[in-house]
C-alpha atoms as a PDB file:
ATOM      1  CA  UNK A   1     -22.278   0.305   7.771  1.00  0.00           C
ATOM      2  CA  UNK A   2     -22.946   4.000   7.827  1.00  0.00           C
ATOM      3  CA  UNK A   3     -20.926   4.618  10.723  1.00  0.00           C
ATOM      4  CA  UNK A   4     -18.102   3.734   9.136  1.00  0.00           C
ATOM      5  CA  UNK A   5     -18.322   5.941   5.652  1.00  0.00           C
ATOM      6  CA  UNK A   6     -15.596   8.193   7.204  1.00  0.00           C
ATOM      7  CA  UNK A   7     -12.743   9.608   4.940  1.00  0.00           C
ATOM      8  CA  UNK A   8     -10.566   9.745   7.557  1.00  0.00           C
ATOM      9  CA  UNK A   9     -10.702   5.663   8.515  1.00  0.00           C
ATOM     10  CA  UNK A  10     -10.499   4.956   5.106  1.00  0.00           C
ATOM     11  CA  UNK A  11      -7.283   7.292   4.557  1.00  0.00           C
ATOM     12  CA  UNK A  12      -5.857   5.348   8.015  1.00  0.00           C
ATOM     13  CA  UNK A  13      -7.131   2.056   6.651  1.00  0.00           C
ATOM     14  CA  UNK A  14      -5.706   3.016   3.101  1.00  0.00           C
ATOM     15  CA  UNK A  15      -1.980   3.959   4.383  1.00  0.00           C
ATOM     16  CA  UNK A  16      -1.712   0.748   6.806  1.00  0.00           C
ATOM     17  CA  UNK A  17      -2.875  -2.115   4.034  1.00  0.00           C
ATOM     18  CA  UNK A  18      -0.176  -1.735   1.587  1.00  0.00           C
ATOM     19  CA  UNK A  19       2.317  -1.352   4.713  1.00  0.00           C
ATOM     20  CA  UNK A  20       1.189  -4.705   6.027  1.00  0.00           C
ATOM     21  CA  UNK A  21       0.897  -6.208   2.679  1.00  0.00           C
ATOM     22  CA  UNK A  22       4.617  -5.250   1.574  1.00  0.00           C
ATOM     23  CA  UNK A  23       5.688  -6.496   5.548  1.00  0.00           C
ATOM     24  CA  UNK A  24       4.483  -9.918   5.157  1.00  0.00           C
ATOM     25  CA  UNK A  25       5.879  -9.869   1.701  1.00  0.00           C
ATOM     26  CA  UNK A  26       9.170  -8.576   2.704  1.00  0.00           C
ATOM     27  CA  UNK A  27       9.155 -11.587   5.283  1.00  0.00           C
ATOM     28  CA  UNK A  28       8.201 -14.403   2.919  1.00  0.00           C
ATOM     29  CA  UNK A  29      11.257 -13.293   0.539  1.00  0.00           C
ATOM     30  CA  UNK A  30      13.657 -12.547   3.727  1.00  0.00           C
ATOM     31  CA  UNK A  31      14.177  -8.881   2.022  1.00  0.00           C
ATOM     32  CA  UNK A  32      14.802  -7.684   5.926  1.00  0.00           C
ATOM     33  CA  UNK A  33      17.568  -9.765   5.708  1.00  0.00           C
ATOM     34  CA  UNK A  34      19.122  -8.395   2.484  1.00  0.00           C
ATOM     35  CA  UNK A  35      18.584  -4.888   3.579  1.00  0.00           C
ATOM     36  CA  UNK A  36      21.002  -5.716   7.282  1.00  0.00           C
ATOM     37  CA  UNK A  37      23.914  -7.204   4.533  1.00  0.00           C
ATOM     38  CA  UNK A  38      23.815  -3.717   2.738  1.00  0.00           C
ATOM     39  CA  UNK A  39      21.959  -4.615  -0.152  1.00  0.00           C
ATOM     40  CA  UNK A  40      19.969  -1.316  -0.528  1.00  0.00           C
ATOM     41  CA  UNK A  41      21.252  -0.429  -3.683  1.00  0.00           C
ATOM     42  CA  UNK A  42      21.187  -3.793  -5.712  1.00  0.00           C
ATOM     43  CA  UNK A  43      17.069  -4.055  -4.070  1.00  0.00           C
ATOM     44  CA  UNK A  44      16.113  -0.662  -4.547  1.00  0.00           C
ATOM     45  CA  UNK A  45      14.169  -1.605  -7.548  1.00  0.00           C
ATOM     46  CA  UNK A  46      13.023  -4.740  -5.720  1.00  0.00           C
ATOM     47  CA  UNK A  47      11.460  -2.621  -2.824  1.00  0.00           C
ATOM     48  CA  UNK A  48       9.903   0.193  -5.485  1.00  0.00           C
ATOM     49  CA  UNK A  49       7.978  -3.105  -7.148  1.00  0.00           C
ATOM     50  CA  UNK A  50       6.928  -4.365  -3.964  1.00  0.00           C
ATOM     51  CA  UNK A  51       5.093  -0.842  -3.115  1.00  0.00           C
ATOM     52  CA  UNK A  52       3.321  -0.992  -6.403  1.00  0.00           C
ATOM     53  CA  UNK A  53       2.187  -4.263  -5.692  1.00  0.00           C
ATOM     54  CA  UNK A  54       1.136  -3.072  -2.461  1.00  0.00           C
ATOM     55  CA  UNK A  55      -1.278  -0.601  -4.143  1.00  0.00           C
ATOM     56  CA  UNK A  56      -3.622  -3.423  -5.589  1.00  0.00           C
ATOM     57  CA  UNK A  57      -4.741  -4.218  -2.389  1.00  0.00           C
ATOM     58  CA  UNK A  58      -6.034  -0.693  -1.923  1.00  0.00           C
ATOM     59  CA  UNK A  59      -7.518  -0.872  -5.632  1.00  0.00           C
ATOM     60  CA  UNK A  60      -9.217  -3.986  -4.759  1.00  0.00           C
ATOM     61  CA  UNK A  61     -10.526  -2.662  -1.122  1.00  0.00           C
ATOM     62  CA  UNK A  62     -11.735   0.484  -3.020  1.00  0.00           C
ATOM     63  CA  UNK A  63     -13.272  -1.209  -5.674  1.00  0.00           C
ATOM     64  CA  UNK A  64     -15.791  -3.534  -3.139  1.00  0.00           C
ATOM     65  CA  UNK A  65     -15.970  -0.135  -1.216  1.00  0.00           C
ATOM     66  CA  UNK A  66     -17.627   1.806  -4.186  1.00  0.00           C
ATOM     67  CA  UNK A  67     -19.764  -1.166  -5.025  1.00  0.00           C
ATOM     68  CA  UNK A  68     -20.865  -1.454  -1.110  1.00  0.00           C
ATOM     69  CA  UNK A  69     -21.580   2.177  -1.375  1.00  0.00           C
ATOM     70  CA  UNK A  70     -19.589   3.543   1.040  1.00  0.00           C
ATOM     71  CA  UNK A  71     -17.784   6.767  -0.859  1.00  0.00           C
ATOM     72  CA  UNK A  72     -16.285   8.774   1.639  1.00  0.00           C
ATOM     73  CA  UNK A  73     -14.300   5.630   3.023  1.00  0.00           C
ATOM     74  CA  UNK A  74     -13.628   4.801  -0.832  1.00  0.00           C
ATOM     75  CA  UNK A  75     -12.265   8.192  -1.086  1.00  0.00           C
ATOM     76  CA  UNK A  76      -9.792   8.057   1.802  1.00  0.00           C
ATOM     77  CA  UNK A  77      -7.994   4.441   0.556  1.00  0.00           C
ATOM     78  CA  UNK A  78      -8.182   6.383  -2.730  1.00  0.00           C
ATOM     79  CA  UNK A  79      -6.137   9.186  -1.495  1.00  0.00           C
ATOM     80  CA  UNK A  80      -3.976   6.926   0.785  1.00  0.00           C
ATOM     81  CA  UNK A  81      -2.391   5.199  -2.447  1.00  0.00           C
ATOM     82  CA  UNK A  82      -0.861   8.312  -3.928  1.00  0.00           C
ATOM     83  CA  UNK A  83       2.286   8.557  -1.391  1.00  0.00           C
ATOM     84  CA  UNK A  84       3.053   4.831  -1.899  1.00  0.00           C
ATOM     85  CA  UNK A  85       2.643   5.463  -5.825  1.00  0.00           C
ATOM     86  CA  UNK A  86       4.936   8.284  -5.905  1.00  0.00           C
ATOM     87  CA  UNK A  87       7.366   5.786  -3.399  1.00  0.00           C
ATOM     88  CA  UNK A  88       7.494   3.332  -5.532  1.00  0.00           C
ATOM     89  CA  UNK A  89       7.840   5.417  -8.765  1.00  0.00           C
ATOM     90  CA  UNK A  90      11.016   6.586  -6.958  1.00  0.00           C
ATOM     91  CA  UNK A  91      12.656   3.557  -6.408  1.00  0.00           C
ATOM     92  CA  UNK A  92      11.866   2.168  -9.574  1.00  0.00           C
ATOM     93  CA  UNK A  93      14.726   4.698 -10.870  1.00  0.00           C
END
């Protein structure tokens, strides 16, 4: 499992989680849908909530991380949730 402590996989692995986890979410509420109609304003606070949510999974990842051991991977997922923090802090306007 050493071979994997890297910050850098775990900053990779940290930015492409909450992507796929808002994806599938955005699929199973047919957001993509809403968004070609020209909805973007009325689901602006939709898609802002949907990045926050998106950050759990990280929290959870980095919480079995840290209790696996495995800092410096910890510490890249760590770092990887700021940008989608501050993302969905903006929408949430």
């Amino acid at each position: 499992m050493r071979k994997w402590d890297n910050f850098w996989l775990g900053l990779l692995f940290g930015l492409l989680l909450p992507a796929a986890f808002c994806y599938v979410y955005a699929r199973t509420i047919s957001l993509d849908q809403m968004l070609a109609q020209g909805m973007y304003e009325l689901l602006k606070p939709i898609i802002g909530r949907t990045l926050m949510l998106g950050t759990f999974a990280n929290m959870g990842v980095m919480f079995i991380l840290y209790q696996m051991n495995v800092w410096q991977f910890a510490k890249g997922v760590l770092i990887a949730i700021v940008p989608y923090l501050a993302a969905g802090i903006i929408l949430l306007d």
